[in-house]
PDB file of N, CA and C in Angstrom:
ATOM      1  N   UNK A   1      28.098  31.686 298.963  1.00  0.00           N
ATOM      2  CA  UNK A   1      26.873  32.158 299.556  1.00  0.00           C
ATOM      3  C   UNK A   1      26.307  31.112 300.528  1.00  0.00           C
ATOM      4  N   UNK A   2      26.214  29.657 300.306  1.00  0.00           N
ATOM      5  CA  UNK A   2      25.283  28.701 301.157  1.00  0.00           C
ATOM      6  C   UNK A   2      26.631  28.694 302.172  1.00  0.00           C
ATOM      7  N   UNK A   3      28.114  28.854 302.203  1.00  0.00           N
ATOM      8  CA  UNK A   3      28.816  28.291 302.899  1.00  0.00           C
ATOM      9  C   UNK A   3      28.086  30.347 304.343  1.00  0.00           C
ATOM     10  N   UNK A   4      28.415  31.276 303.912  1.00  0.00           N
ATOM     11  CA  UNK A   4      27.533  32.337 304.651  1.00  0.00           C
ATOM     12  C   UNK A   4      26.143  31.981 305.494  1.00  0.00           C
ATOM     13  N   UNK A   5      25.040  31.843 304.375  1.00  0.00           N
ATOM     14  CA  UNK A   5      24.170  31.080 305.095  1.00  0.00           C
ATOM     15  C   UNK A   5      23.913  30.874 306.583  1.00  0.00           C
ATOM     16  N   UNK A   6      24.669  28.975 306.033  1.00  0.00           N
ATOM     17  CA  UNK A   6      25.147  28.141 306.990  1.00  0.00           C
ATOM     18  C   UNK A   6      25.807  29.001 307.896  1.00  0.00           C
ATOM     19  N   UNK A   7      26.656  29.728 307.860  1.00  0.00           N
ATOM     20  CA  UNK A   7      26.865  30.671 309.266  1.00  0.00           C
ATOM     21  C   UNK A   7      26.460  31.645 309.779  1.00  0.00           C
ATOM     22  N   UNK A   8      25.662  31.675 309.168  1.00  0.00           N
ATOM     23  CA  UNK A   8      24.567  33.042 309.958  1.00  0.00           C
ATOM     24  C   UNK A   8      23.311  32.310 310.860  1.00  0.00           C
ATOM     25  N   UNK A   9      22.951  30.864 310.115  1.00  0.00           N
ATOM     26  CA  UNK A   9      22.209  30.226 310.809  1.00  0.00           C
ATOM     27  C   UNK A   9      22.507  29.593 312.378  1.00  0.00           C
ATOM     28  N   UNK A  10      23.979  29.307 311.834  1.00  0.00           N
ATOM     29  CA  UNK A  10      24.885  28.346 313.194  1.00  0.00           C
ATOM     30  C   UNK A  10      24.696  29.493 314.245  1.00  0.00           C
ATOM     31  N   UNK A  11      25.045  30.819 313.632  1.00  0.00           N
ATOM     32  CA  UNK A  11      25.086  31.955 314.846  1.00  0.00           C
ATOM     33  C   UNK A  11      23.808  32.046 315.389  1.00  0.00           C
ATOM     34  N   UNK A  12      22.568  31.908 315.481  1.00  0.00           N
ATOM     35  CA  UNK A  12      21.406  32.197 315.389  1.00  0.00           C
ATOM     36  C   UNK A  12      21.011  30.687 316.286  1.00  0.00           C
ATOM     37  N   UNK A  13      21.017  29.677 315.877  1.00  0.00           N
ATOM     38  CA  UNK A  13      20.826  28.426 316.672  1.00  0.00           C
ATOM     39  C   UNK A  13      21.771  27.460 316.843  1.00  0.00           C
ATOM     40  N   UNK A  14      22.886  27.329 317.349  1.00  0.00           N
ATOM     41  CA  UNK A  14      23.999  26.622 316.948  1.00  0.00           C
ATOM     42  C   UNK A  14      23.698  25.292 317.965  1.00  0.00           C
ATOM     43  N   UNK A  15      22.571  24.963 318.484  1.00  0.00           N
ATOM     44  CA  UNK A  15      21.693  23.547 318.645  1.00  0.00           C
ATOM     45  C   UNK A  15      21.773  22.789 317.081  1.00  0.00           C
ATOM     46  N   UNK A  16      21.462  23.484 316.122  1.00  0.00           N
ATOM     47  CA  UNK A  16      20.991  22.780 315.077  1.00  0.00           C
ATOM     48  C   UNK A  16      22.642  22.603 314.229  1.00  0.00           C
ATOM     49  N   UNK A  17      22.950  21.503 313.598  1.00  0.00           N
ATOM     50  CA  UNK A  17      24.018  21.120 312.346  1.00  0.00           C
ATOM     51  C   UNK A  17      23.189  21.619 310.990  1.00  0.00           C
ATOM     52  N   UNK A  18      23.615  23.040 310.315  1.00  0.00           N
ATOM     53  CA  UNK A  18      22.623  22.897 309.341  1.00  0.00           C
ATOM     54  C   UNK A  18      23.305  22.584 307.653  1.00  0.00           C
ATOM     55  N   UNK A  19      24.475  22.436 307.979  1.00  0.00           N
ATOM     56  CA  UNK A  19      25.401  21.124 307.240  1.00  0.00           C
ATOM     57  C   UNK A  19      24.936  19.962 306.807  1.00  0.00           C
ATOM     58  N   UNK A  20      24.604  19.232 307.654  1.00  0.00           N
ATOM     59  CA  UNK A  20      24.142  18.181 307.486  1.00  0.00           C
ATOM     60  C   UNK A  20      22.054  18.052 307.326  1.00  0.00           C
ATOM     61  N   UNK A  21      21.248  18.627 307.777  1.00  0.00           N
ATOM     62  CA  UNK A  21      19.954  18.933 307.983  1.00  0.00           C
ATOM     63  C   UNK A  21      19.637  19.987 307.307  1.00  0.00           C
ATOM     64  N   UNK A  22      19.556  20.598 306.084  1.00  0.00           N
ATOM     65  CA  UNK A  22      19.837  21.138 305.202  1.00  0.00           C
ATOM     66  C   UNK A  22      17.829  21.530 304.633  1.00  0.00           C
ATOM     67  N   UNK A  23      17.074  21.018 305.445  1.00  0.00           N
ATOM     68  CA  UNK A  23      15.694  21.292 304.666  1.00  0.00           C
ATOM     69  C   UNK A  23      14.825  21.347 305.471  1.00  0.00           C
ATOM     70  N   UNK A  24      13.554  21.796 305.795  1.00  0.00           N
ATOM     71  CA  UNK A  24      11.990  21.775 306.761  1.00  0.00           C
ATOM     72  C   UNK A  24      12.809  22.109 308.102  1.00  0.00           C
ATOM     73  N   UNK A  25      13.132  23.193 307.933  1.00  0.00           N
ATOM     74  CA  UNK A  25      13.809  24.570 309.497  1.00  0.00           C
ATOM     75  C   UNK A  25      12.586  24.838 309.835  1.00  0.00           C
ATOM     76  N   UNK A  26      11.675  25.363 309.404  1.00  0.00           N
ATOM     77  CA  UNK A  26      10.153  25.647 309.844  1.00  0.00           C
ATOM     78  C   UNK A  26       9.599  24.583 310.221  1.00  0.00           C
ATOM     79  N   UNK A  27       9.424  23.409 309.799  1.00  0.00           N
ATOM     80  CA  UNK A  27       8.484  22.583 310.121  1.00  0.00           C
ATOM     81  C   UNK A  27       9.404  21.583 311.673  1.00  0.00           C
ATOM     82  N   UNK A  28      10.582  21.246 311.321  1.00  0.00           N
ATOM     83  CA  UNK A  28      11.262  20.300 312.486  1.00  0.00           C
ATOM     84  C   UNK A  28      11.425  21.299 313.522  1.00  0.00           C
ATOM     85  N   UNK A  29      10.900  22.658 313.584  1.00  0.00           N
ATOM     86  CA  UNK A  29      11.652  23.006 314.662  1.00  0.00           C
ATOM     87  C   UNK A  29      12.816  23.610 314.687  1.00  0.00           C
ATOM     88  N   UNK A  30      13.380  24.350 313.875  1.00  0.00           N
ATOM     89  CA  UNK A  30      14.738  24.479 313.775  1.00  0.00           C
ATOM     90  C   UNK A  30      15.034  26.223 314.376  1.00  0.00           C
ATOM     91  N   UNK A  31      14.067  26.210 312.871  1.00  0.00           N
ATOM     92  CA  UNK A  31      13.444  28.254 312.986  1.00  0.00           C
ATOM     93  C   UNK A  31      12.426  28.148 313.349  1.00  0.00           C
ATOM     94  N   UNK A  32      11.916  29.384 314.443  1.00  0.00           N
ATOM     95  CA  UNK A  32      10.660  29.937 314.572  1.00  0.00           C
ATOM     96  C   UNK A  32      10.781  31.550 313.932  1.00  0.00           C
ATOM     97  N   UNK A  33       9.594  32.160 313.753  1.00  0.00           N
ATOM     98  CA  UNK A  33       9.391  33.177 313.418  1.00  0.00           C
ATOM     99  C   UNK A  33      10.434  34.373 313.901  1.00  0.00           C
ATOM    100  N   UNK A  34      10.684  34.369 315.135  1.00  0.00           N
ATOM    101  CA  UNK A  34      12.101  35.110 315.219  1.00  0.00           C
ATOM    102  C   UNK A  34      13.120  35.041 314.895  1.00  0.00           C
ATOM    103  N   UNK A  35      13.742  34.053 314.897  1.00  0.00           N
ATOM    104  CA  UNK A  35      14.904  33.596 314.160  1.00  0.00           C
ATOM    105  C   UNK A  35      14.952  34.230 312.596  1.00  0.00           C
ATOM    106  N   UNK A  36      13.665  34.293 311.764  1.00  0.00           N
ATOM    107  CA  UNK A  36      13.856  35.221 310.778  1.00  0.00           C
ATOM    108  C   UNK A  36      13.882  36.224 310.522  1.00  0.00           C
ATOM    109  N   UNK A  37      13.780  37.324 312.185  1.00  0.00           N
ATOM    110  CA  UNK A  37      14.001  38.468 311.991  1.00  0.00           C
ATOM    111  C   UNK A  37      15.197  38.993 311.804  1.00  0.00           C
ATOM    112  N   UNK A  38      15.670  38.171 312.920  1.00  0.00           N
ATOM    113  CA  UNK A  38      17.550  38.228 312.823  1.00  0.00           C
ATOM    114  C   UNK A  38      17.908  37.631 311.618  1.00  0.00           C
ATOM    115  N   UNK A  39      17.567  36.300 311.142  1.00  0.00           N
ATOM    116  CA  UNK A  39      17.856  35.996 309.464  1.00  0.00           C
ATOM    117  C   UNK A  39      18.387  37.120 308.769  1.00  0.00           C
ATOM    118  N   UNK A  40      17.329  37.460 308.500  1.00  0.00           N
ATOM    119  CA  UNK A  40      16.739  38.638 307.403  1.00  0.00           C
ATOM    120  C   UNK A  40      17.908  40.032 307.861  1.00  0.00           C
ATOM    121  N   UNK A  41      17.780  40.358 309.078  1.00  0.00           N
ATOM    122  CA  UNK A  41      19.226  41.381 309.142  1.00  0.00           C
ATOM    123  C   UNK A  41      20.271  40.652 309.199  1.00  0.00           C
ATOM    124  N   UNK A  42      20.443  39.592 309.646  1.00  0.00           N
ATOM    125  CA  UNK A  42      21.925  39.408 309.207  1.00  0.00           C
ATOM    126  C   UNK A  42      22.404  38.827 307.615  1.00  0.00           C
ATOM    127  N   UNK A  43      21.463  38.320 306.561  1.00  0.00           N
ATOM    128  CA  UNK A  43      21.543  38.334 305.294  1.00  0.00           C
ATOM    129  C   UNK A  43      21.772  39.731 304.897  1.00  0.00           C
ATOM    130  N   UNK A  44      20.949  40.809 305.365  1.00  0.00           N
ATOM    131  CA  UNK A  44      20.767  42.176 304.343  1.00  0.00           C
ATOM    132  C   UNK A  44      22.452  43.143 305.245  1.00  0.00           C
ATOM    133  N   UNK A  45      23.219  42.586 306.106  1.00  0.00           N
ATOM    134  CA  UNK A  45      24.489  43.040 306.322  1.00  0.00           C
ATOM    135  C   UNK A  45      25.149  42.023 305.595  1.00  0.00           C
ATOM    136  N   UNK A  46      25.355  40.915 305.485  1.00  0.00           N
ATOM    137  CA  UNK A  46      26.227  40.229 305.001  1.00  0.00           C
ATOM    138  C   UNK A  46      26.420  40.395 303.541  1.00  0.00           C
ATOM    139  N   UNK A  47      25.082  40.513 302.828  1.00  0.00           N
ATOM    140  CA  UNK A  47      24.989  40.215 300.944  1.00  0.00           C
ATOM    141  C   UNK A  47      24.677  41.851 300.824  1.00  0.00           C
ATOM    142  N   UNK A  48      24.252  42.984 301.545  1.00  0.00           N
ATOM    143  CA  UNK A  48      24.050  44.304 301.325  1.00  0.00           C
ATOM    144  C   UNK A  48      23.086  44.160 300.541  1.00  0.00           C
ATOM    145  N   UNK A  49      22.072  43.164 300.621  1.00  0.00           N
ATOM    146  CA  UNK A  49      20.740  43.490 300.028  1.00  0.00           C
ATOM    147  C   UNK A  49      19.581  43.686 301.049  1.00  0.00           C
ATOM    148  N   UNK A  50      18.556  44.297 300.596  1.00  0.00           N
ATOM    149  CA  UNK A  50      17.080  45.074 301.316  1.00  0.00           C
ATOM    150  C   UNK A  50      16.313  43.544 300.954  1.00  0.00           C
ATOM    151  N   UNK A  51      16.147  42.547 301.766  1.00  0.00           N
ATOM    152  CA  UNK A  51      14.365  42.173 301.541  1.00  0.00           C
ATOM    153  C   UNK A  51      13.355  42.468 301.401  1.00  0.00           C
ATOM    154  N   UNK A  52      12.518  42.477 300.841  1.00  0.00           N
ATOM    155  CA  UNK A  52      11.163  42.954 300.371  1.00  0.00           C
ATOM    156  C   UNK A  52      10.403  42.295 301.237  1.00  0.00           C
ATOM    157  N   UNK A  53       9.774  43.177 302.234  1.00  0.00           N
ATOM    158  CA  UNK A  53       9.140  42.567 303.519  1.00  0.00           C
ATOM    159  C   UNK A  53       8.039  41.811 303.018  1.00  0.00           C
ATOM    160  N   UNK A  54       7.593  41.627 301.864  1.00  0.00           N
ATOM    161  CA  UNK A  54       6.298  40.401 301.228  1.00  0.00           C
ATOM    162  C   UNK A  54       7.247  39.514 301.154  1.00  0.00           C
ATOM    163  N   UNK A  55       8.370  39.273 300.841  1.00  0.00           N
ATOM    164  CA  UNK A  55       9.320  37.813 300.430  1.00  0.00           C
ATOM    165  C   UNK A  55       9.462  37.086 302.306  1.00  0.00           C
ATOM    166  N   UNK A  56       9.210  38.143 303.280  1.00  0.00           N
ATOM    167  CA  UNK A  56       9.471  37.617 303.917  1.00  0.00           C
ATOM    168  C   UNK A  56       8.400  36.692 305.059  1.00  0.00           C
ATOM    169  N   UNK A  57       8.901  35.177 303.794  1.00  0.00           N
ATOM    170  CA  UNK A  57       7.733  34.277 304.340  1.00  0.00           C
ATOM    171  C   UNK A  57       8.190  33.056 304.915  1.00  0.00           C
ATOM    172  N   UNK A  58       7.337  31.934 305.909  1.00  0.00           N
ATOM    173  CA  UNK A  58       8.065  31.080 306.570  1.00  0.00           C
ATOM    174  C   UNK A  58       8.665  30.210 305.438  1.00  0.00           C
ATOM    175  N   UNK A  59       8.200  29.648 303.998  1.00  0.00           N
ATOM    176  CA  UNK A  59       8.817  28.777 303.186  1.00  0.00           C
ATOM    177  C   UNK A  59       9.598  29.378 302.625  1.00  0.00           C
ATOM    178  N   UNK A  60      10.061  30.804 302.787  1.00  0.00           N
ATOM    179  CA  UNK A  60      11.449  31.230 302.265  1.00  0.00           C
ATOM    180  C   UNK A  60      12.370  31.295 302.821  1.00  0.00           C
ATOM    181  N   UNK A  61      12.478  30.396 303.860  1.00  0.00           N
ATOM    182  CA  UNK A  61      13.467  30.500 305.030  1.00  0.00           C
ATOM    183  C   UNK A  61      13.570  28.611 305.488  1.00  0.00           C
ATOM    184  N   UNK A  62      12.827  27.947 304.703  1.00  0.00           N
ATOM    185  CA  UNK A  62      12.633  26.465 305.174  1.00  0.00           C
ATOM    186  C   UNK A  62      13.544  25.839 304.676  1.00  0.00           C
ATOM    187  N   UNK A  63      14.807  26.238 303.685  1.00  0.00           N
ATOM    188  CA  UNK A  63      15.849  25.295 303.509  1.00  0.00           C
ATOM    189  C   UNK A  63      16.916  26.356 302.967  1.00  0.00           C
ATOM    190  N   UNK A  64      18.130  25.878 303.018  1.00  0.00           N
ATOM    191  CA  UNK A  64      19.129  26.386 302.428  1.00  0.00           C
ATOM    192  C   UNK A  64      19.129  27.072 301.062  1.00  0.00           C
ATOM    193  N   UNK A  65      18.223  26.073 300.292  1.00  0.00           N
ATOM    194  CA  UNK A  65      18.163  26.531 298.747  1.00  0.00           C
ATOM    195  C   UNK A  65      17.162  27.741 298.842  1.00  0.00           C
ATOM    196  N   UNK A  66      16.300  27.470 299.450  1.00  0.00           N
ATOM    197  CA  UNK A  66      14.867  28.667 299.373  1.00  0.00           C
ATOM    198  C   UNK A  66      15.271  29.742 299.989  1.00  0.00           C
ATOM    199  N   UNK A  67      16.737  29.594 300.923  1.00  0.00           N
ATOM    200  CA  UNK A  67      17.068  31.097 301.021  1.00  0.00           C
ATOM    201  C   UNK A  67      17.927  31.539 300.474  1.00  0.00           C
ATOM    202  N   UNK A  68      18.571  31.076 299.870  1.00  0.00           N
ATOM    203  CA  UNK A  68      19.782  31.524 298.514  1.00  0.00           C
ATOM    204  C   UNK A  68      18.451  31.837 297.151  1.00  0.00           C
ATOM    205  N   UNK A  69      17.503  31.545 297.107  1.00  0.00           N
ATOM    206  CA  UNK A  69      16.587  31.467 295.853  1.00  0.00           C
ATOM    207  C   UNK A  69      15.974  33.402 296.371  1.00  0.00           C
ATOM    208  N   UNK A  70      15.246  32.854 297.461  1.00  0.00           N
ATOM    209  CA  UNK A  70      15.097  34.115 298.007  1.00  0.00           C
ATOM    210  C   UNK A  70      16.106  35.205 298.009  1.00  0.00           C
ATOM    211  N   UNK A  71      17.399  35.482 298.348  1.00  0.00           N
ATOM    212  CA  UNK A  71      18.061  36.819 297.626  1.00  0.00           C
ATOM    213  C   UNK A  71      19.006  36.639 296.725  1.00  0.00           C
ATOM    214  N   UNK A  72      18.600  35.597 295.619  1.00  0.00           N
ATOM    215  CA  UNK A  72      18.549  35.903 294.189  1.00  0.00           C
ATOM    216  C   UNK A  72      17.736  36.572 293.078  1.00  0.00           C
ATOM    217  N   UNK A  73      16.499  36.371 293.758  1.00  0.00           N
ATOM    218  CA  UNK A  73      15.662  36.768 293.419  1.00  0.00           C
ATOM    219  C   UNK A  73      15.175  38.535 293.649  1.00  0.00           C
ATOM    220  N   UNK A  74      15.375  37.886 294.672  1.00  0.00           N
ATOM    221  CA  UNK A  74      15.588  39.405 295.817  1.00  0.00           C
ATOM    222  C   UNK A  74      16.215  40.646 294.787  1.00  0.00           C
ATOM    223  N   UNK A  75      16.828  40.549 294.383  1.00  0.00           N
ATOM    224  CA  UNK A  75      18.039  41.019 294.096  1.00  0.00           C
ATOM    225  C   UNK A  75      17.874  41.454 292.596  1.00  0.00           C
ATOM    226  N   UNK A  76      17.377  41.306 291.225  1.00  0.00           N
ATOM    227  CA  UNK A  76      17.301  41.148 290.519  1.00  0.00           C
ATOM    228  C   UNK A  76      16.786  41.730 290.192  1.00  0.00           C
TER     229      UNK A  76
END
C-alpha cells in the first residue's frame, strides 16, 4: 500500500522525492488543496474504496502514514 501511495503522489508532483520526505506535505509545500482532489480519486481507483468526503481533511493527507491510516479506517 505505502509503496502505491508513494506512486500516486510521484504522479501528482514528481518535483517532490516522497521516499525520502515522507511527512508535513501540507505544511512544506508539497500538497496544496488540489493535489487532494486528484489524491483522493486516484486512491478510490487504485484501493476501490469511496472516501467519506468529512475524512477529507488537509492532516489526512500530511504524511504517508495519515494516508494509509485514512483508508484503513476508511474502510472498516
Amino acid at each position: 500500500m505505502k509503496n502505491k501511495i508513494i506512486e500516486i503522489l510521484t504522479e501528482i508532483r514528481p518535483e517532490f522525492d516522497f521516499n525520502v520526505d515522507d511527512t508535513e506535505f501540507m505544511s512544506k509545500g508539497m500538497l496544496d488543496s488540489f493535489d487532494i482532489i486528484s489524491i483522493v480519486s486516484d486512491i478510490e481507483d487504485a484501493f476501490g474504496y469511496a472516501i467519506d468526503g468529512a475524512k477529507i481533511l488537509p492532516e489526512n493527507f500530511d504524511s504517508i502514514a495519515a494516508i494509509i491510516n485514512l483508508i484503513e479506517t476508511n474502510n472498516q
